[in-house]
C-alpha atoms as a PDB file:
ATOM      1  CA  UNK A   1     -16.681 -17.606  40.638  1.00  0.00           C
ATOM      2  CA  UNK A   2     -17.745 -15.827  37.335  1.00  0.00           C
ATOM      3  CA  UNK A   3     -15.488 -16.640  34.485  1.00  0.00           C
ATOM      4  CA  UNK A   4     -15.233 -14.898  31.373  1.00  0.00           C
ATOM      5  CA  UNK A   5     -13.745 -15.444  28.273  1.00  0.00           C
ATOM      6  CA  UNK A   6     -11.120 -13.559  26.322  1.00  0.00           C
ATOM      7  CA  UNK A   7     -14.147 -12.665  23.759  1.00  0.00           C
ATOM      8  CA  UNK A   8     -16.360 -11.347  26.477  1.00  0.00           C
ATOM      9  CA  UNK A   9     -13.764  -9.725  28.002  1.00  0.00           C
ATOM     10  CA  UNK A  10     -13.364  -7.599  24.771  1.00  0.00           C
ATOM     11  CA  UNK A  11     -16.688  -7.225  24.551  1.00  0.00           C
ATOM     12  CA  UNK A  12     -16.996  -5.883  27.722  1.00  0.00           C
ATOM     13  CA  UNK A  13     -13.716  -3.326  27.465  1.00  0.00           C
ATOM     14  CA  UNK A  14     -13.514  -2.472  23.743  1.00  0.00           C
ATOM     15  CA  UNK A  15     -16.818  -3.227  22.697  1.00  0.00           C
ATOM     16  CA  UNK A  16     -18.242  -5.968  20.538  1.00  0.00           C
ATOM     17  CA  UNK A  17     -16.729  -6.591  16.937  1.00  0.00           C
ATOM     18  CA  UNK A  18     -17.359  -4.571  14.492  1.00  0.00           C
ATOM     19  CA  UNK A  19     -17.426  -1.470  16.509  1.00  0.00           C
ATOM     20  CA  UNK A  20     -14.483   1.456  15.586  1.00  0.00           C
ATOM     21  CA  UNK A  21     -12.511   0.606  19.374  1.00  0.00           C
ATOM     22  CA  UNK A  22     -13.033  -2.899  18.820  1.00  0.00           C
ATOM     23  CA  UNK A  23     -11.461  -3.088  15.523  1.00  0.00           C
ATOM     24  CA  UNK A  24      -8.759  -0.700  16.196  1.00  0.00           C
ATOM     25  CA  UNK A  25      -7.790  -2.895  19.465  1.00  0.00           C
ATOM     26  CA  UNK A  26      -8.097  -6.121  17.043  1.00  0.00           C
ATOM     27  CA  UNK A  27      -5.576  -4.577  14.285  1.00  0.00           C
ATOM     28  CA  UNK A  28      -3.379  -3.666  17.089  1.00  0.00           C
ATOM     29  CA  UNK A  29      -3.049  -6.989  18.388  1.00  0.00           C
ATOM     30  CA  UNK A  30      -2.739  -8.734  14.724  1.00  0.00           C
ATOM     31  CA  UNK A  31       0.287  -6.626  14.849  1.00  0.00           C
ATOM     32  CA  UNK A  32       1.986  -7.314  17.933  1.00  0.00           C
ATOM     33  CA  UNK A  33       0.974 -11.198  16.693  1.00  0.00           C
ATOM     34  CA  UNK A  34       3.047 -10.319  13.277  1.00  0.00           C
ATOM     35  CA  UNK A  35       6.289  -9.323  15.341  1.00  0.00           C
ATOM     36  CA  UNK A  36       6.227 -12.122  17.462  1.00  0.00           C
ATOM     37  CA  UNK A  37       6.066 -14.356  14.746  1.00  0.00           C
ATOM     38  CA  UNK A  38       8.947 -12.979  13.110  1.00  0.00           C
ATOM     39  CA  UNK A  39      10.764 -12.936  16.418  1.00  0.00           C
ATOM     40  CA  UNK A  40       9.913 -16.466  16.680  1.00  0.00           C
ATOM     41  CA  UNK A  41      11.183 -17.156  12.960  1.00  0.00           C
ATOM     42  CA  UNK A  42      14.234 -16.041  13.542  1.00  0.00           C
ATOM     43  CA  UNK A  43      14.937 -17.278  16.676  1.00  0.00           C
ATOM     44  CA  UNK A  44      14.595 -20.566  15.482  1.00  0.00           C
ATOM     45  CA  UNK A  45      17.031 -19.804  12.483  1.00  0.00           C
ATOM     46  CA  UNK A  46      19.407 -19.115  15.240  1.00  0.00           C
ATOM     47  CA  UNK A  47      19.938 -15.218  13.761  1.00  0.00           C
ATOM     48  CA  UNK A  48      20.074 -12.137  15.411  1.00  0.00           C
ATOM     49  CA  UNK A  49      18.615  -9.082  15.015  1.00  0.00           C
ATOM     50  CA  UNK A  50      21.882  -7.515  12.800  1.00  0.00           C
ATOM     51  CA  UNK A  51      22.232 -10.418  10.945  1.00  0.00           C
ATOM     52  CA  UNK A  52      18.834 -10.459  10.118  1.00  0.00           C
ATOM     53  CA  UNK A  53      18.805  -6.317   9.342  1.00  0.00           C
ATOM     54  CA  UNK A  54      22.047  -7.349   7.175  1.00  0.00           C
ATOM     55  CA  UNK A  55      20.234  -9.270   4.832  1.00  0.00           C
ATOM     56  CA  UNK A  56      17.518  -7.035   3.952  1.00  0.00           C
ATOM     57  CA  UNK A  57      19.603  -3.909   4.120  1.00  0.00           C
ATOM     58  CA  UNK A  58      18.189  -2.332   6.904  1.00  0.00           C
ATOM     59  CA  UNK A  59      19.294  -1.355  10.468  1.00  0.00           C
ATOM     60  CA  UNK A  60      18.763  -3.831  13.993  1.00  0.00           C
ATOM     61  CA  UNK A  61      16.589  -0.936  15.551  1.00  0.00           C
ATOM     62  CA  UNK A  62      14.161  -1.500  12.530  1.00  0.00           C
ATOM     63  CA  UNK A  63      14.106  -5.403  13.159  1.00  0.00           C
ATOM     64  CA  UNK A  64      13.675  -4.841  16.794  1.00  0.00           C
ATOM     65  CA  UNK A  65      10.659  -2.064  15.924  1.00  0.00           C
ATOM     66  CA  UNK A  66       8.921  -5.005  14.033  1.00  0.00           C
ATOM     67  CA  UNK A  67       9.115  -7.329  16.419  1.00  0.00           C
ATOM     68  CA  UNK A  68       7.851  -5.355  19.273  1.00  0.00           C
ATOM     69  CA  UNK A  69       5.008  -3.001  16.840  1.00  0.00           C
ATOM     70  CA  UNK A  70       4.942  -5.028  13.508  1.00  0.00           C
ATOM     71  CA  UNK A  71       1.750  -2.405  12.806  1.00  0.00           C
ATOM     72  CA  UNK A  72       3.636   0.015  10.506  1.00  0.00           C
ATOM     73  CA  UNK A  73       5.303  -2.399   8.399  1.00  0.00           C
ATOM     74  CA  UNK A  74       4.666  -2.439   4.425  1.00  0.00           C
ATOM     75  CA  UNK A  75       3.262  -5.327   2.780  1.00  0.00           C
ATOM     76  CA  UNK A  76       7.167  -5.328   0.378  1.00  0.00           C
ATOM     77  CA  UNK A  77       9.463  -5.046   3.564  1.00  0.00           C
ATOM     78  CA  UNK A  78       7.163  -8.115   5.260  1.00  0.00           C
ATOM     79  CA  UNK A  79       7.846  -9.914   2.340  1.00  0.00           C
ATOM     80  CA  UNK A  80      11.593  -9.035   2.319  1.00  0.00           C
ATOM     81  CA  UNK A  81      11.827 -10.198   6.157  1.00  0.00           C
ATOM     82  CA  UNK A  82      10.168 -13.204   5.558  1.00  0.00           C
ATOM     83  CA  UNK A  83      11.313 -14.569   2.406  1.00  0.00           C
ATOM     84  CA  UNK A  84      15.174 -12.728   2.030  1.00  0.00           C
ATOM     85  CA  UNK A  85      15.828 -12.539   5.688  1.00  0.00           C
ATOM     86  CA  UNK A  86      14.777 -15.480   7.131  1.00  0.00           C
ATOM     87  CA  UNK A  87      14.282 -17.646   3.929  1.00  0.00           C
ATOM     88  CA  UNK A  88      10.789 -18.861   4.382  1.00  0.00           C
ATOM     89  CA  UNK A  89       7.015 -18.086   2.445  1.00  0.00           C
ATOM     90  CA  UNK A  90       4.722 -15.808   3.291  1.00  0.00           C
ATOM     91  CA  UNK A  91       1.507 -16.473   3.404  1.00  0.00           C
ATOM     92  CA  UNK A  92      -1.824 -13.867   3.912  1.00  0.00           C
ATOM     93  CA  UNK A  93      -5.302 -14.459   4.627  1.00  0.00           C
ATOM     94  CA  UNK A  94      -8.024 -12.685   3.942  1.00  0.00           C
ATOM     95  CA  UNK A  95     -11.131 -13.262   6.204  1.00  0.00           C
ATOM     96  CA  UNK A  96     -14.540 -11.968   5.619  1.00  0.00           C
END
């Protein structure tokens, strides 16, 4: 049986890193990783989407939006969600 990795597997579809596809399918899933994390956040704080939305004045759709696509978010409403809504610190990376 020939087993690959998740990396080679990438390699293979999107190309290796680096490469325009490769980065593009990378971003995408840093993304989806970003909503799910918030999703996760506030489903341990026991809130739902609206109540949520209703603490940093926006609408459920726009909280459900994030956590399904978190790509088009701004760096200000991430930092609204994260530290207004749900009460915690964000923290970002930069790897190079």
């Amino acid at each position: 049986m020939n087993i690959k990795t998740l990396d080679q597997i990438k390699d293979e579809y999107y190309g290796l890193p680096g490469t325009p596809e490769r980065d593009r399918i990378e971003r995408e899933l840093e993304a989806l990783h970003i909503g799910l994390k918030i999703r996760s956040a506030r489903e341990k704080k026991m809130m739902t989407q609206a109540e949520l939305a209703s603490r940093i004045d926006k609408k459920r759709t726009f909280i459900s939006k994030v956590e399904n696509d978190g790509e088009n978010i701004t760096l200000k409403t991430l930092y609204d969600i994260v530290e207004r809504g749900l009460g915690g610190k964000l923290k970002i990376e930069v790897v190079l």
